[in-house]
Protein backbone atom coordinates (compact mmCIF):
# COMPACT_ATOMS: atom_id res chain seq x y z
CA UNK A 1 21.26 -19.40 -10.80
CA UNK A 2 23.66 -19.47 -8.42
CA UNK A 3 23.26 -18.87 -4.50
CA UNK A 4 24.66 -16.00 -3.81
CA UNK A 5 23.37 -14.40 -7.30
CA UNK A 6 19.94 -15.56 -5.19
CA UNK A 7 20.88 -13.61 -2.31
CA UNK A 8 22.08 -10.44 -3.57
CA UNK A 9 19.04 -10.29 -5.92
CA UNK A 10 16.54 -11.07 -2.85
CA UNK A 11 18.90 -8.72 -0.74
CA UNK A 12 17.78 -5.78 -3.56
CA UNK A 13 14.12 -6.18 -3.29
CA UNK A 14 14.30 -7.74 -6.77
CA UNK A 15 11.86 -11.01 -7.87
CA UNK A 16 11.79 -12.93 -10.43
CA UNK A 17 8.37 -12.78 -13.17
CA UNK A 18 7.84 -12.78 -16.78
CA UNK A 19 8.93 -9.36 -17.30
CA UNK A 20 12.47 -10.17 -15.61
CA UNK A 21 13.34 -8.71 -12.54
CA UNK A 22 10.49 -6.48 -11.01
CA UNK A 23 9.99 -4.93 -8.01
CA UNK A 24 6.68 -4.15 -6.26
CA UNK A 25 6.23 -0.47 -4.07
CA UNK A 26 3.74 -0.90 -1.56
CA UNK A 27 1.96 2.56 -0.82
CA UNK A 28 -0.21 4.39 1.49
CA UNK A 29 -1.81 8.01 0.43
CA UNK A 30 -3.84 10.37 1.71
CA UNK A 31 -6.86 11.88 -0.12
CA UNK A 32 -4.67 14.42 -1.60
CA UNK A 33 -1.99 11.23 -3.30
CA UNK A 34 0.25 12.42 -0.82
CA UNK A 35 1.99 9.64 0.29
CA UNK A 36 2.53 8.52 3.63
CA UNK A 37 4.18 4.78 4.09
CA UNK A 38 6.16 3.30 1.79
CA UNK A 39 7.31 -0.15 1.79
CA UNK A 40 9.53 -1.70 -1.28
CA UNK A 41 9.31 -5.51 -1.65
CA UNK A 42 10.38 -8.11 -4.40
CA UNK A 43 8.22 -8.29 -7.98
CA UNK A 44 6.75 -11.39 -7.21
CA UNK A 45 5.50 -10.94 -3.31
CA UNK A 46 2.01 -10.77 -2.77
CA UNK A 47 -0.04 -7.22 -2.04
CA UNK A 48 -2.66 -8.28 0.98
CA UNK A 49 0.30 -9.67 3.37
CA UNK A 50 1.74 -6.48 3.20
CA UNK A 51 -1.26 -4.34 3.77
CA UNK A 52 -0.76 -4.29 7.58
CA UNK A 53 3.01 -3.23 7.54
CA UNK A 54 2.41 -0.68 5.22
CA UNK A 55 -0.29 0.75 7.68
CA UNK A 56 2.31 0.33 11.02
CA UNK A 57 4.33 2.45 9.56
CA UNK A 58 1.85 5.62 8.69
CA UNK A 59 2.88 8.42 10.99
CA UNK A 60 1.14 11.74 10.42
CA UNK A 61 2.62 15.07 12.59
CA UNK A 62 0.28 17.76 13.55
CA UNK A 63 0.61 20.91 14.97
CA UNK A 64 1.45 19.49 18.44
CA UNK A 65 1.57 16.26 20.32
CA UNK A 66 2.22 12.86 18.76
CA UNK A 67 1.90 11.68 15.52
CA UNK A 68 -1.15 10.08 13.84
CA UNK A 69 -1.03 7.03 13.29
CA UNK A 70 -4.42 5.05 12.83
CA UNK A 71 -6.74 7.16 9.72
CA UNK A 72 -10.49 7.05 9.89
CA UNK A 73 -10.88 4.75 7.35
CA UNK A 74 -9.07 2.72 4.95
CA UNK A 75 -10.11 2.37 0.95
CA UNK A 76 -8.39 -0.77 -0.40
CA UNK A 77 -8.97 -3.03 -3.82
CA UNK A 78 -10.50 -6.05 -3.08
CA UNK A 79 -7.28 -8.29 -3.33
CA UNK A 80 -6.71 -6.62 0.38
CA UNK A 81 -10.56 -8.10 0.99
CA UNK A 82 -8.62 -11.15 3.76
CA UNK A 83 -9.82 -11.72 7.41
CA UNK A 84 -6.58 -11.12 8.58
CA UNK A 85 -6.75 -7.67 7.64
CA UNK A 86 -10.65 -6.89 8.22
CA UNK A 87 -9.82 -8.33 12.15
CA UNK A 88 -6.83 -5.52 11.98
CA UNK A 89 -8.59 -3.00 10.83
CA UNK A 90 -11.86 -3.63 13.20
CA UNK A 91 -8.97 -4.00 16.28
CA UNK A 92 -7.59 -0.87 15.64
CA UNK A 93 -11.32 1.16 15.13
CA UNK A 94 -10.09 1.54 11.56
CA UNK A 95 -13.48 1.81 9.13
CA UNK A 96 -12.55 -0.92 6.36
CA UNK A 97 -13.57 0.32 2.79
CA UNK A 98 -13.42 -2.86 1.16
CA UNK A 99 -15.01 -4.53 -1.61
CA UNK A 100 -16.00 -8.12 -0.53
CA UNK A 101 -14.91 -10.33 -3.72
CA UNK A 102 -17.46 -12.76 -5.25
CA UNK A 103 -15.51 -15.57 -4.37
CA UNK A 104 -15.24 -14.41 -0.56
CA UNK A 105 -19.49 -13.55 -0.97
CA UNK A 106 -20.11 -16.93 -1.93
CA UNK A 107 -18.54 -18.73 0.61
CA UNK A 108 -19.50 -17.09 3.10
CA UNK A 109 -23.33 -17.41 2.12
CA UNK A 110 -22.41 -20.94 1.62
CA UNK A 111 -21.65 -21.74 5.38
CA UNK A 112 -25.55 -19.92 6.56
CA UNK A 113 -26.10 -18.48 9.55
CA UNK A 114 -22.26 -19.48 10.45
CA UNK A 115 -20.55 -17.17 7.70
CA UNK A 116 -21.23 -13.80 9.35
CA UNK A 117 -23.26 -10.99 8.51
CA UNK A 118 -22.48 -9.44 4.65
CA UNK A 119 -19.78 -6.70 4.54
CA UNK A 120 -20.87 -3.44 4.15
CA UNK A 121 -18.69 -1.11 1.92
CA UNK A 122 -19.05 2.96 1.25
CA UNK A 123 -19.74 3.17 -2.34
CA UNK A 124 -18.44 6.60 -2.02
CA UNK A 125 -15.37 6.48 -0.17
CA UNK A 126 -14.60 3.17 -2.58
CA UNK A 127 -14.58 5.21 -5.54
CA UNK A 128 -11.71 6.85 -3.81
CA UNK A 129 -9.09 4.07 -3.83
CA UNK A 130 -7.95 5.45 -7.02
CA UNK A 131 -6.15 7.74 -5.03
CA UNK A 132 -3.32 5.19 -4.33
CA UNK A 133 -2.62 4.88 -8.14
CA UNK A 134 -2.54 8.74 -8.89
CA UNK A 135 -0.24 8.38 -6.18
CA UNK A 136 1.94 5.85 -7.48
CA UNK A 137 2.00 8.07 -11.26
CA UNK A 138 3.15 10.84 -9.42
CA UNK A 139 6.15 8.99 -7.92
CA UNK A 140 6.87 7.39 -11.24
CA UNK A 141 7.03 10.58 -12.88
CA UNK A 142 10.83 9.97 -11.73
CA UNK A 143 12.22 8.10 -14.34
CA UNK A 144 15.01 6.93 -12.00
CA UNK A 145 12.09 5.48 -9.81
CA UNK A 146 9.96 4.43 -12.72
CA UNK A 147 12.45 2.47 -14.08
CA UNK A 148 14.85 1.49 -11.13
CA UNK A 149 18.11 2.03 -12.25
CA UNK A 150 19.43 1.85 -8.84
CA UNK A 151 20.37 -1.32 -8.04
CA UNK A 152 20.98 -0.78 -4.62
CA UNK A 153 17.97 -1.06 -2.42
CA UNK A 154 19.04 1.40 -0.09
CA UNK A 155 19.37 3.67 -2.72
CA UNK A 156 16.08 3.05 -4.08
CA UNK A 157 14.62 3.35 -1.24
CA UNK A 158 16.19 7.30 -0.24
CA UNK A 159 14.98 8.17 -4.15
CA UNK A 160 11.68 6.96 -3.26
CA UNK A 161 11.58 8.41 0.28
CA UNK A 162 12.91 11.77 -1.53
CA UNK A 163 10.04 11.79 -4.33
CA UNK A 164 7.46 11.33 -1.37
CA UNK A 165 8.85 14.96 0.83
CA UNK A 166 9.33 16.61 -2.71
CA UNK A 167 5.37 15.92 -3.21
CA UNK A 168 4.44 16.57 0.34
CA UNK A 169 6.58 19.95 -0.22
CA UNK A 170 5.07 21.21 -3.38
CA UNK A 171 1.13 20.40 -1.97
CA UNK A 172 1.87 22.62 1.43
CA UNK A 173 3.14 24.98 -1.23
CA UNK A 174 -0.14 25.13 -2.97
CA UNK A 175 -2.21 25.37 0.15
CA UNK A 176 -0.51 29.41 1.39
């Protein structure tokens, strides 16, 4: 492959993997699969280093005064289960509903006293985390999106930005 064919194709959020080129749409939702940050990155990027810029950019308006931007808690699969982003979340006062992999569990038990206490996770509120895929369906329902036959990330980008007001439209719709 040539360079600049390696350029334009990393310049349109497009990575290499077995499927051929993918891309990878890193979302935040509320409880209601609204969404509110998205963040589109190449096919073959990892999820957990782009948990925290996916949460930087979550601003929520209400009636008056600025805009929301840390939420109470934060339901996550356990590949987002990293110190990195448990010290983020416990900075900004952010509850972290994480599942603790076995892996993680074990090592940490490993080390004693000198592994930390055991992470504690809401059974309840974990069961929601399925609200981020519902969310992701929703936005797929685009076939344009679902597929990406835009090319052009910027393009991409306004069709994905466009699906995510349509849905915030049609729930404030639902609520009068």
């Amino acid at each position: 492959m040539t360079r600049r064919r390696r350029a334009r194709l990393a310049a349109a959020h497009l990575g290499r993997s077995r499927g051929g080129l993918t891309t990878k749409i890193h979302l935040a939702v509320d409880t209601a699969c609204r969404p509110l940050a998205v963040i589109v990155t190449a096919g073959q990027t990892g999820d957990s280093p782009q948990f925290i810029p996916v949460l930087e950019k979550i601003k929520v308006r209400g009636p008056v005064g600025r805009p929301r931007t840390r939420p109470a808690a934060v339901a996550a699969d356990k590949a987002y289960s990293s110190r990195r982003n448990r010290t983020y979340l416990r900075r900004r006062g952010i509850k972290a509903v994480i599942s603790e992999p076995r892996d993680q569990a074990a090592n940490r038990k490993k080390k004693g006293w000198l592994g930390g206490r055991p992470i504690t996770c809401d059974p309840h509120l974990y069961r929601e985390r399925n609200t981020v895929e519902r969310g992701i369906n929703k936005i797929k329902a685009w076939r344009g999106l679902a597929t990406r036959y835009d090319k052009d990330p910027a393009n991409y980008q306004a069709g994905l930005e466009l699906r995510a007001t349509l849905l915030w439209i049609r729930s404030l719709q639902t609520k009068q």
